[in-house]
PDB file of N, CA and C in Angstrom:
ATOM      1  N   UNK A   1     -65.575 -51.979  66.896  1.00  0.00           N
ATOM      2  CA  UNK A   1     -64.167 -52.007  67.220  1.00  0.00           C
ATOM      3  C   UNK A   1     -63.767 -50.741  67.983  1.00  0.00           C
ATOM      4  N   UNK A   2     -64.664 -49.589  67.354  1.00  0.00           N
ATOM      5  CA  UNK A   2     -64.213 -48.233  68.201  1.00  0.00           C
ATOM      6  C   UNK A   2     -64.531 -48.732  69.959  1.00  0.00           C
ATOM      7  N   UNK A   3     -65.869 -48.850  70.227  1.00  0.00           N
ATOM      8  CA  UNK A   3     -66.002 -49.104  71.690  1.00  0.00           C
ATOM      9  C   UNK A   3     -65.646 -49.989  72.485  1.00  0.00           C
ATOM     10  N   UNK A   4     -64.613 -51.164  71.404  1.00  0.00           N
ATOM     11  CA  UNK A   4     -64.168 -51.753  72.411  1.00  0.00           C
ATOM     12  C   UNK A   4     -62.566 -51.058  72.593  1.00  0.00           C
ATOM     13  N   UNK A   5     -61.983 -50.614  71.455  1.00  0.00           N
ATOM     14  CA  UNK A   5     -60.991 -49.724  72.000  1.00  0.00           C
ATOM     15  C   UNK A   5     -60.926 -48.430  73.227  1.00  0.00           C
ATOM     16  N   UNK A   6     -62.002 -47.768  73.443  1.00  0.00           N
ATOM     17  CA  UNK A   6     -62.412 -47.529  73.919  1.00  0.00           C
ATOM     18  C   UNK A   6     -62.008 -47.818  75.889  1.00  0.00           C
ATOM     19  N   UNK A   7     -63.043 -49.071  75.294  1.00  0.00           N
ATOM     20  CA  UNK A   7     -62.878 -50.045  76.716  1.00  0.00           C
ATOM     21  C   UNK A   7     -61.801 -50.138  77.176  1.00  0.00           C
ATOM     22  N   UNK A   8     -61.093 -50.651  76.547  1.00  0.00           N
ATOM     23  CA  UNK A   8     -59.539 -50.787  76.648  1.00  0.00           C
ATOM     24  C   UNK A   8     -59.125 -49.899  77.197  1.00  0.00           C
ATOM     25  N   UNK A   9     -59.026 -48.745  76.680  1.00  0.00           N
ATOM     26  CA  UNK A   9     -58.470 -47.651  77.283  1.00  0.00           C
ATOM     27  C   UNK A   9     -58.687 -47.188  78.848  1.00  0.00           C
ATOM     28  N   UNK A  10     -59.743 -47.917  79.278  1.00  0.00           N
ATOM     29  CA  UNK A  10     -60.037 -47.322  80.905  1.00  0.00           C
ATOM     30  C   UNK A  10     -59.262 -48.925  81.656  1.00  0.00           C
ATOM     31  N   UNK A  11     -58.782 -49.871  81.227  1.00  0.00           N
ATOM     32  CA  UNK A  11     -58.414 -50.700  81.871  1.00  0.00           C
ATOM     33  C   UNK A  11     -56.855 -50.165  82.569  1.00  0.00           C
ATOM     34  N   UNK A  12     -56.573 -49.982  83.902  1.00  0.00           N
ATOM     35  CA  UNK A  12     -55.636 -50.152  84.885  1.00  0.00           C
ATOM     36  C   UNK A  12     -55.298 -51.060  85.262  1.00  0.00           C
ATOM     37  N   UNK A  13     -53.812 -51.199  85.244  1.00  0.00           N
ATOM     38  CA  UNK A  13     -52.957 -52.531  86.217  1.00  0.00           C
ATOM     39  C   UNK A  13     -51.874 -52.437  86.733  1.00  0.00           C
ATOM     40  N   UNK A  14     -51.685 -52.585  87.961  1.00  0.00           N
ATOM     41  CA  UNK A  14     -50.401 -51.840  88.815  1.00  0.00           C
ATOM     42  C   UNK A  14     -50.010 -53.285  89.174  1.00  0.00           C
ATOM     43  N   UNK A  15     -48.128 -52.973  87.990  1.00  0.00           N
ATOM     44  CA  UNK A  15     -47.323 -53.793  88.221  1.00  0.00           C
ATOM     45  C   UNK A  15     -46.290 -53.639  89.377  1.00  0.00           C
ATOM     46  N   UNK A  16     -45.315 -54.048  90.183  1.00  0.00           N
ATOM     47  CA  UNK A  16     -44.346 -54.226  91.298  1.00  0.00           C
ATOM     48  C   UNK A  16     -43.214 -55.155  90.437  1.00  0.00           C
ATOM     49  N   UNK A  17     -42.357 -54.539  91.504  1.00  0.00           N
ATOM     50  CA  UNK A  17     -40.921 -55.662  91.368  1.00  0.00           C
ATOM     51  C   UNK A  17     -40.209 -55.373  92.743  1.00  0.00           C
ATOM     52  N   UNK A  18     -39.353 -55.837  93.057  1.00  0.00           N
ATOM     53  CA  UNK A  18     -38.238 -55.634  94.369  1.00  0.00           C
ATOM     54  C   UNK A  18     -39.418 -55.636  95.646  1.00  0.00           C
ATOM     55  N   UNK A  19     -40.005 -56.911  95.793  1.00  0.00           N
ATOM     56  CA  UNK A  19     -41.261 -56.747  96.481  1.00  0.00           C
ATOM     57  C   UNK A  19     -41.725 -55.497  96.877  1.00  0.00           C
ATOM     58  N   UNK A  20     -42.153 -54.682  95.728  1.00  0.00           N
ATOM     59  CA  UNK A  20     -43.225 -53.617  96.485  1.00  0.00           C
ATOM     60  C   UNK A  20     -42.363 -52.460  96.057  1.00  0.00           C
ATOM     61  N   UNK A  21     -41.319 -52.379  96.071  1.00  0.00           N
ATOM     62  CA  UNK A  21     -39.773 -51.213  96.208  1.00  0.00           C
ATOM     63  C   UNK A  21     -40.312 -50.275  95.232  1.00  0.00           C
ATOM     64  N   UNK A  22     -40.583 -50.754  93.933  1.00  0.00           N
ATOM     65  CA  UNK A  22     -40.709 -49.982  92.590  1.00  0.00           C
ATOM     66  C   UNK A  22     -42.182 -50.933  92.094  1.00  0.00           C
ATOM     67  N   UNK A  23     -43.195 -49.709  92.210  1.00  0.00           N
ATOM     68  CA  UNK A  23     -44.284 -49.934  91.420  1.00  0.00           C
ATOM     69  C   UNK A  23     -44.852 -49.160  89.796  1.00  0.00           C
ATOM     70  N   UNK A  24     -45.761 -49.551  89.439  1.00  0.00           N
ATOM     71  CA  UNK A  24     -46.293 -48.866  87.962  1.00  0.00           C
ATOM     72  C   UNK A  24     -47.336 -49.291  87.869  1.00  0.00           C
ATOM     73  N   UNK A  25     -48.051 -48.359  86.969  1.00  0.00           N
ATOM     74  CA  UNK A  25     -49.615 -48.369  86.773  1.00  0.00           C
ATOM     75  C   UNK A  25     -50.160 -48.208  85.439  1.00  0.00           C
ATOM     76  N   UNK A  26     -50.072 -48.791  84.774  1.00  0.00           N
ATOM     77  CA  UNK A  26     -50.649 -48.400  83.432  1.00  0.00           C
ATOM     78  C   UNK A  26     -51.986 -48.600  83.366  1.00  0.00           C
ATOM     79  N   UNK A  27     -52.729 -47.593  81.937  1.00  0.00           N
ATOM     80  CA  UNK A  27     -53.718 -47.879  81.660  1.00  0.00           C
ATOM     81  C   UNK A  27     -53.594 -48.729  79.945  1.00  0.00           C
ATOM     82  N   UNK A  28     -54.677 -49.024  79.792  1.00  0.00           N
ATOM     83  CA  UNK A  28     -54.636 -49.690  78.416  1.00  0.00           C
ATOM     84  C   UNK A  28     -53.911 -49.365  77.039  1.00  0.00           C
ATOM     85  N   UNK A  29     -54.094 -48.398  77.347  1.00  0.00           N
ATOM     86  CA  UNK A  29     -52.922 -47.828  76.222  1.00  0.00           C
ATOM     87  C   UNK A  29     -51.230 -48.291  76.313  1.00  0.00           C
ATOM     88  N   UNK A  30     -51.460 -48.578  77.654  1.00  0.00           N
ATOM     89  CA  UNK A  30     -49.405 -48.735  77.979  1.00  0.00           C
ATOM     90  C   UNK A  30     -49.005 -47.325  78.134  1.00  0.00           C
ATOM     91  N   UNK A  31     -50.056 -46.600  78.762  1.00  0.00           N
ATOM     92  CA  UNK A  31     -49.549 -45.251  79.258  1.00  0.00           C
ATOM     93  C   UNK A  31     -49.106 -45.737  80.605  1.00  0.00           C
ATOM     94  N   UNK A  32     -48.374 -44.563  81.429  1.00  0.00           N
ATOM     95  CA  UNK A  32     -47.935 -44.854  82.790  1.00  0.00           C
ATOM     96  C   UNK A  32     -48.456 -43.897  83.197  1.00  0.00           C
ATOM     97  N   UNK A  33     -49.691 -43.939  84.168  1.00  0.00           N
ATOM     98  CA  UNK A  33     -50.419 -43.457  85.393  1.00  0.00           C
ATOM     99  C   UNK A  33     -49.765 -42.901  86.337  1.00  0.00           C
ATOM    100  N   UNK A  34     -49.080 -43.705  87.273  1.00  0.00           N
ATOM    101  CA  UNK A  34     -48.155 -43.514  88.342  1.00  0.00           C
ATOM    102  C   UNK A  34     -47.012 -44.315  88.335  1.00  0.00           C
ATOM    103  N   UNK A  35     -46.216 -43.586  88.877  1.00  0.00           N
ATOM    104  CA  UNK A  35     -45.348 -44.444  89.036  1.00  0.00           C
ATOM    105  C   UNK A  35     -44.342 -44.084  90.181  1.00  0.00           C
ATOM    106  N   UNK A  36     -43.695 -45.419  91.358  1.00  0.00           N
ATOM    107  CA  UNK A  36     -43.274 -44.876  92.360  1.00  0.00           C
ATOM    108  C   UNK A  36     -41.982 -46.066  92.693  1.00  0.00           C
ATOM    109  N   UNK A  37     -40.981 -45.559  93.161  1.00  0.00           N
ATOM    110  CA  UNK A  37     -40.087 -45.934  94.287  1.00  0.00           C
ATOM    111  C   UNK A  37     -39.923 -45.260  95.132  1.00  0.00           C
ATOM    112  N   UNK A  38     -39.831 -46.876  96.387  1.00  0.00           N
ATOM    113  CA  UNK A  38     -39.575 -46.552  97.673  1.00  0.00           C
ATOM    114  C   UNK A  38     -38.207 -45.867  97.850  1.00  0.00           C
ATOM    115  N   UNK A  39     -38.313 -44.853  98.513  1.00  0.00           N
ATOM    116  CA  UNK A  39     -37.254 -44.033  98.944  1.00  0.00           C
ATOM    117  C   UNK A  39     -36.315 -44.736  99.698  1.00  0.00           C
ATOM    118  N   UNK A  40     -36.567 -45.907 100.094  1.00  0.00           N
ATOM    119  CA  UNK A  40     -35.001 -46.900 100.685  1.00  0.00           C
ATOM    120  C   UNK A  40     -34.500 -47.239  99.629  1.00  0.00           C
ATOM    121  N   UNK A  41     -34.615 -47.212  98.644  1.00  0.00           N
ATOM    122  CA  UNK A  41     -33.663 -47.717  97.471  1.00  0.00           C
ATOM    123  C   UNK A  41     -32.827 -46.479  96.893  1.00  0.00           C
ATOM    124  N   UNK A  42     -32.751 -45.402  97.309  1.00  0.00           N
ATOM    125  CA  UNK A  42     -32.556 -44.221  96.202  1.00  0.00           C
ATOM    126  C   UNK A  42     -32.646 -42.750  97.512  1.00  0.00           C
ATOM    127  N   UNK A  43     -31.479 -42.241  97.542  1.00  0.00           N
ATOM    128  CA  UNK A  43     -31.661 -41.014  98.319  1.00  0.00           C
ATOM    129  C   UNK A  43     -33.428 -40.186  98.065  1.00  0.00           C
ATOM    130  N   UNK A  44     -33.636 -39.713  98.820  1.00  0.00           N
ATOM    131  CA  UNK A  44     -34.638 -39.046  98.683  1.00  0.00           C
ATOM    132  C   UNK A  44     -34.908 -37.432  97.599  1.00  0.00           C
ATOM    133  N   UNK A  45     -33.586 -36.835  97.361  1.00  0.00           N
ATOM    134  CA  UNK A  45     -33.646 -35.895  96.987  1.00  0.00           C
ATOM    135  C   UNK A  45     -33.479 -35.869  95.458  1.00  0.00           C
ATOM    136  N   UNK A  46     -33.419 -37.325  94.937  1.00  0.00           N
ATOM    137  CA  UNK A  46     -32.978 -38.235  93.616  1.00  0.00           C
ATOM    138  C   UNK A  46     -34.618 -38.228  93.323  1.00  0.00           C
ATOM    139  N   UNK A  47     -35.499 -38.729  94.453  1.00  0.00           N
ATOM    140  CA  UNK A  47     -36.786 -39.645  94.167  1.00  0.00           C
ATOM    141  C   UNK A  47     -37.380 -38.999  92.882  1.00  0.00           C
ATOM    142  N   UNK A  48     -38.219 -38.180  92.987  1.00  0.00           N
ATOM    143  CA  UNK A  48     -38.921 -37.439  92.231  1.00  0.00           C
ATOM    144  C   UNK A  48     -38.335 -37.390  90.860  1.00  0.00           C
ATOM    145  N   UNK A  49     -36.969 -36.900  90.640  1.00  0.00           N
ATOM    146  CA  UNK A  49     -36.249 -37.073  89.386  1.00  0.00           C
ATOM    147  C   UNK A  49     -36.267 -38.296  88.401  1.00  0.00           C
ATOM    148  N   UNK A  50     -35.824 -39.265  89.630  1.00  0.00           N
ATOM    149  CA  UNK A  50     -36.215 -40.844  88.503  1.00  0.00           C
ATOM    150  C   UNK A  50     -37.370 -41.381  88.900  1.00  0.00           C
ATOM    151  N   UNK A  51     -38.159 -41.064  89.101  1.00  0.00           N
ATOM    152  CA  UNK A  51     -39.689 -41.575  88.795  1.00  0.00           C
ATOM    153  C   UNK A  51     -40.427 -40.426  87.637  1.00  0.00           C
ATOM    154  N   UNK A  52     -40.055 -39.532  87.522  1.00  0.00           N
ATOM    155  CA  UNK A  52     -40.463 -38.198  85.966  1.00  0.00           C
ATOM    156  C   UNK A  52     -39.865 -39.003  84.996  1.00  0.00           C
ATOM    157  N   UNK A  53     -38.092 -39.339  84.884  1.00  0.00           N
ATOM    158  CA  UNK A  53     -37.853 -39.816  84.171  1.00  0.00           C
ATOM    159  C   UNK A  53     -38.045 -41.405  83.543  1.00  0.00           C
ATOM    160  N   UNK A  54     -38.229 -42.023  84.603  1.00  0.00           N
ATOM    161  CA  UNK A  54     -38.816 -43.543  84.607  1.00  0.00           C
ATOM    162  C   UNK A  54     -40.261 -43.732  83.810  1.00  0.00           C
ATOM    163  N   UNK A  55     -40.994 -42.800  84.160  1.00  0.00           N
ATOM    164  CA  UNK A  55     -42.173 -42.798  83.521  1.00  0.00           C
ATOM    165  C   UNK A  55     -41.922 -42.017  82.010  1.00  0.00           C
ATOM    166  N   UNK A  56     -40.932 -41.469  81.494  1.00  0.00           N
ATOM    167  CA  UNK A  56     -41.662 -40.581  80.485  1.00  0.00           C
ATOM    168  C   UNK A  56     -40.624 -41.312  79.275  1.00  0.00           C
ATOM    169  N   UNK A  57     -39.563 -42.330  80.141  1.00  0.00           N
ATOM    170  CA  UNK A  57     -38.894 -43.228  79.000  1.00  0.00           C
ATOM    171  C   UNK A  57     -39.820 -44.717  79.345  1.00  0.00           C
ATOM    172  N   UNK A  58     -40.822 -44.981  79.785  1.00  0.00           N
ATOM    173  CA  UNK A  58     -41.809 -46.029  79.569  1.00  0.00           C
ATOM    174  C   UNK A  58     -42.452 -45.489  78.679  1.00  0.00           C
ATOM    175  N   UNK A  59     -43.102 -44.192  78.545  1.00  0.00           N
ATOM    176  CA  UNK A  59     -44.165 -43.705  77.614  1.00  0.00           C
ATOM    177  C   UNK A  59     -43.769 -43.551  76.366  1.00  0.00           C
ATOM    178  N   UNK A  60     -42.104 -43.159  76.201  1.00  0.00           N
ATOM    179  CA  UNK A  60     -41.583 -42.936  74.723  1.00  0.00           C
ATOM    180  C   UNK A  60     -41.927 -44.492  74.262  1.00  0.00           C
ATOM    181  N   UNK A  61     -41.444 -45.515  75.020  1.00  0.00           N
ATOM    182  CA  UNK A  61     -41.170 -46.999  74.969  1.00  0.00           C
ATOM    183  C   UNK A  61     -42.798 -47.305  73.818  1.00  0.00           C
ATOM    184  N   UNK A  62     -43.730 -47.407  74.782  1.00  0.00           N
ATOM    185  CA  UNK A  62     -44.584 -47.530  74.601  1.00  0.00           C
ATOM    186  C   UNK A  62     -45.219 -47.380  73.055  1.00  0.00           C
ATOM    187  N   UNK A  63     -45.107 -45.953  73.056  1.00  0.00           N
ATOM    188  CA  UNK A  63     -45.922 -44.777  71.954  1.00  0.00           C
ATOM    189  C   UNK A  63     -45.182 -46.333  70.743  1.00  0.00           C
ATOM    190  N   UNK A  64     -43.576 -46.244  71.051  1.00  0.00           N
ATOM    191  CA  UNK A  64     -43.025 -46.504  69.794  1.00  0.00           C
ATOM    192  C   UNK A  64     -43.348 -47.907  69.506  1.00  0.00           C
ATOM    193  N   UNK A  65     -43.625 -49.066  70.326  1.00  0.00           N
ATOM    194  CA  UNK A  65     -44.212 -49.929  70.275  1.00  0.00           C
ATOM    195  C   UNK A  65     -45.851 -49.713  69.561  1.00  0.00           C
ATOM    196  N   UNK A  66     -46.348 -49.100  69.886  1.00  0.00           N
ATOM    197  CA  UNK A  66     -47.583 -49.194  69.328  1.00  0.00           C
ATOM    198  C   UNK A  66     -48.002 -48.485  68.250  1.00  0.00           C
ATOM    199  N   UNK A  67     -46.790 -48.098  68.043  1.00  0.00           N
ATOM    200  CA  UNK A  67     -46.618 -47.175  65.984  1.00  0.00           C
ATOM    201  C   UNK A  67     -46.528 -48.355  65.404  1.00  0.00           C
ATOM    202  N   UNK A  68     -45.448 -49.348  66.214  1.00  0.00           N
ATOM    203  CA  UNK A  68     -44.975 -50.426  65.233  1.00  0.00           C
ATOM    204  C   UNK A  68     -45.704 -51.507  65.208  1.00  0.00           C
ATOM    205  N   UNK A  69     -46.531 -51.810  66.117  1.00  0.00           N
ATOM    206  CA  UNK A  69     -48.130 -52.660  66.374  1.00  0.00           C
ATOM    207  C   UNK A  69     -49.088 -52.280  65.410  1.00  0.00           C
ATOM    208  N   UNK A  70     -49.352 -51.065  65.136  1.00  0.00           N
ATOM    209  CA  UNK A  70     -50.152 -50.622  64.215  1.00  0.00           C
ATOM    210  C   UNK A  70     -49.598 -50.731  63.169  1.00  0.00           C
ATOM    211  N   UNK A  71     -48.393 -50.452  62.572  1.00  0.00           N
ATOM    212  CA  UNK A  71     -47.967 -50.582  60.838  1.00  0.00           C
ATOM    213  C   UNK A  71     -48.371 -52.207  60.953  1.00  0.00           C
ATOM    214  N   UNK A  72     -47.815 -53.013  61.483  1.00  0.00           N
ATOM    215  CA  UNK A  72     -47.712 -54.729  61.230  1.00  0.00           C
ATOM    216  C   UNK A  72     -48.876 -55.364  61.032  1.00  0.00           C
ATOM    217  N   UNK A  73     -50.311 -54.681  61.912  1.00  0.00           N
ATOM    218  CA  UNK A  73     -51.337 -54.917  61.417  1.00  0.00           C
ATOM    219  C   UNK A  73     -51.869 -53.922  60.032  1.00  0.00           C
ATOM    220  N   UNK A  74     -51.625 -53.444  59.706  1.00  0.00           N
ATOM    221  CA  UNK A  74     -51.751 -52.738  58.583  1.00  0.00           C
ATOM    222  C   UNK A  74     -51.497 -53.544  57.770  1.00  0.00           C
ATOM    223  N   UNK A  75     -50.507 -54.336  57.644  1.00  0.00           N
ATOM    224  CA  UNK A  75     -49.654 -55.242  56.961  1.00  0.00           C
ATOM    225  C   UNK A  75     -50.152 -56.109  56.894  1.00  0.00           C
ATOM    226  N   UNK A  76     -50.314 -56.451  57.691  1.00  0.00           N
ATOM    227  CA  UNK A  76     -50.950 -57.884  57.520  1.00  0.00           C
ATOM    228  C   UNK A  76     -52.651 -58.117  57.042  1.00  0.00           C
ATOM    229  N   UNK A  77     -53.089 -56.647  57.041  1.00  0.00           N
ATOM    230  CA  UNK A  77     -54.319 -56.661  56.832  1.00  0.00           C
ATOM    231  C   UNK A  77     -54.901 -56.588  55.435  1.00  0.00           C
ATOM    232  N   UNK A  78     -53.550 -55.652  54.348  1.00  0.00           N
ATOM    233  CA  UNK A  78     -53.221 -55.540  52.921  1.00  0.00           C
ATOM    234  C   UNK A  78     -52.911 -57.119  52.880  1.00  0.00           C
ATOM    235  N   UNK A  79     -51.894 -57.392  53.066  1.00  0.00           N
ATOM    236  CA  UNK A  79     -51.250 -59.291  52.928  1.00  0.00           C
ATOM    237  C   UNK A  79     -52.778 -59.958  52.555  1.00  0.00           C
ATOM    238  N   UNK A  80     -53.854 -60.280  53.514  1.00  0.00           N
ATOM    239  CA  UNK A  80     -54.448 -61.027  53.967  1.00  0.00           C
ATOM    240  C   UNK A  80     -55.511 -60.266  52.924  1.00  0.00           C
ATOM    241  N   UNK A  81     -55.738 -59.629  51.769  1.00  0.00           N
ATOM    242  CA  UNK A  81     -56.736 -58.562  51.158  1.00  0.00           C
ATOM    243  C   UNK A  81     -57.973 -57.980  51.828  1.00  0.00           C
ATOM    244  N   UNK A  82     -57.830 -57.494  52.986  1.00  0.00           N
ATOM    245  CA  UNK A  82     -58.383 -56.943  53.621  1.00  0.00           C
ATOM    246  C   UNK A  82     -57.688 -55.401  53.958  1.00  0.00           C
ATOM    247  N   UNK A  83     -57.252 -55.085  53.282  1.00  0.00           N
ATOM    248  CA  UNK A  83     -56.539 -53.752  53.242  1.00  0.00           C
ATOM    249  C   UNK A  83     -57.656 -52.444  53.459  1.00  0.00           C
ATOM    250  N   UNK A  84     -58.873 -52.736  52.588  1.00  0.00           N
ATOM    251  CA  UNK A  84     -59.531 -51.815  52.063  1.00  0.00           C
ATOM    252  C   UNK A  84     -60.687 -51.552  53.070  1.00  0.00           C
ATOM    253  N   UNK A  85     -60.768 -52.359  54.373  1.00  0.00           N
ATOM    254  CA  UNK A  85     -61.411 -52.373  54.985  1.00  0.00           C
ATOM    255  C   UNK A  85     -60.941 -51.240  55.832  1.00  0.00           C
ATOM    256  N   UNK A  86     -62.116 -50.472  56.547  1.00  0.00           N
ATOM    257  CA  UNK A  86     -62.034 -48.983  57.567  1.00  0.00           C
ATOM    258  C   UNK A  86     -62.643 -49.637  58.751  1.00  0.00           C
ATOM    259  N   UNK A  87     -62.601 -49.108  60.007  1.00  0.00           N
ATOM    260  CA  UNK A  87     -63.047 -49.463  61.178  1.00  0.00           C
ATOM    261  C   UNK A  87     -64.053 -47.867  61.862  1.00  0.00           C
TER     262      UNK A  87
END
């Protein structure tokens, strides 16, 4: 289970919306890699500001999603008496 988590972790996928306008890149974790808008949508001297911030309220997003992914399987893993099991 470790090496396929692992695995996981090197997987990349660069999502789009507003054809192309605003892209993202995560890796397996639901971290954000990169992340970019096109400067026709958004003064230029803005850019940099909301793409730091765009990315680092995806990553809070994320983290907190996958605290709460992990308790539920926890849960369900006690539920199901498999609690006692380690990986």
């Amino acid at each position: 289970m470790k090496a396929m988590k692992e695995e996981i972790s090197k997987i990349t996928a660069e999502g789009s919306s507003g054809a192309g306008l605003v892209s993202v890149t995560l890796n397996g974790e639901y971290q954000v890699q990169k992340f970019s808008i096109n400067p026709v949508i958004i003064e230029k001297s803005e850019k940099d500001t909301m793409e730091v911030l765009i990315q680092s309220a995806f990553n809070d997003a994320s983290q907190k999603i996958k605290k709460i992914s992990e308790e539920f399987m926890m849960r369900e893993l006690q539920n199901s008496g498999l609690g006692g099991v380690k990986n």
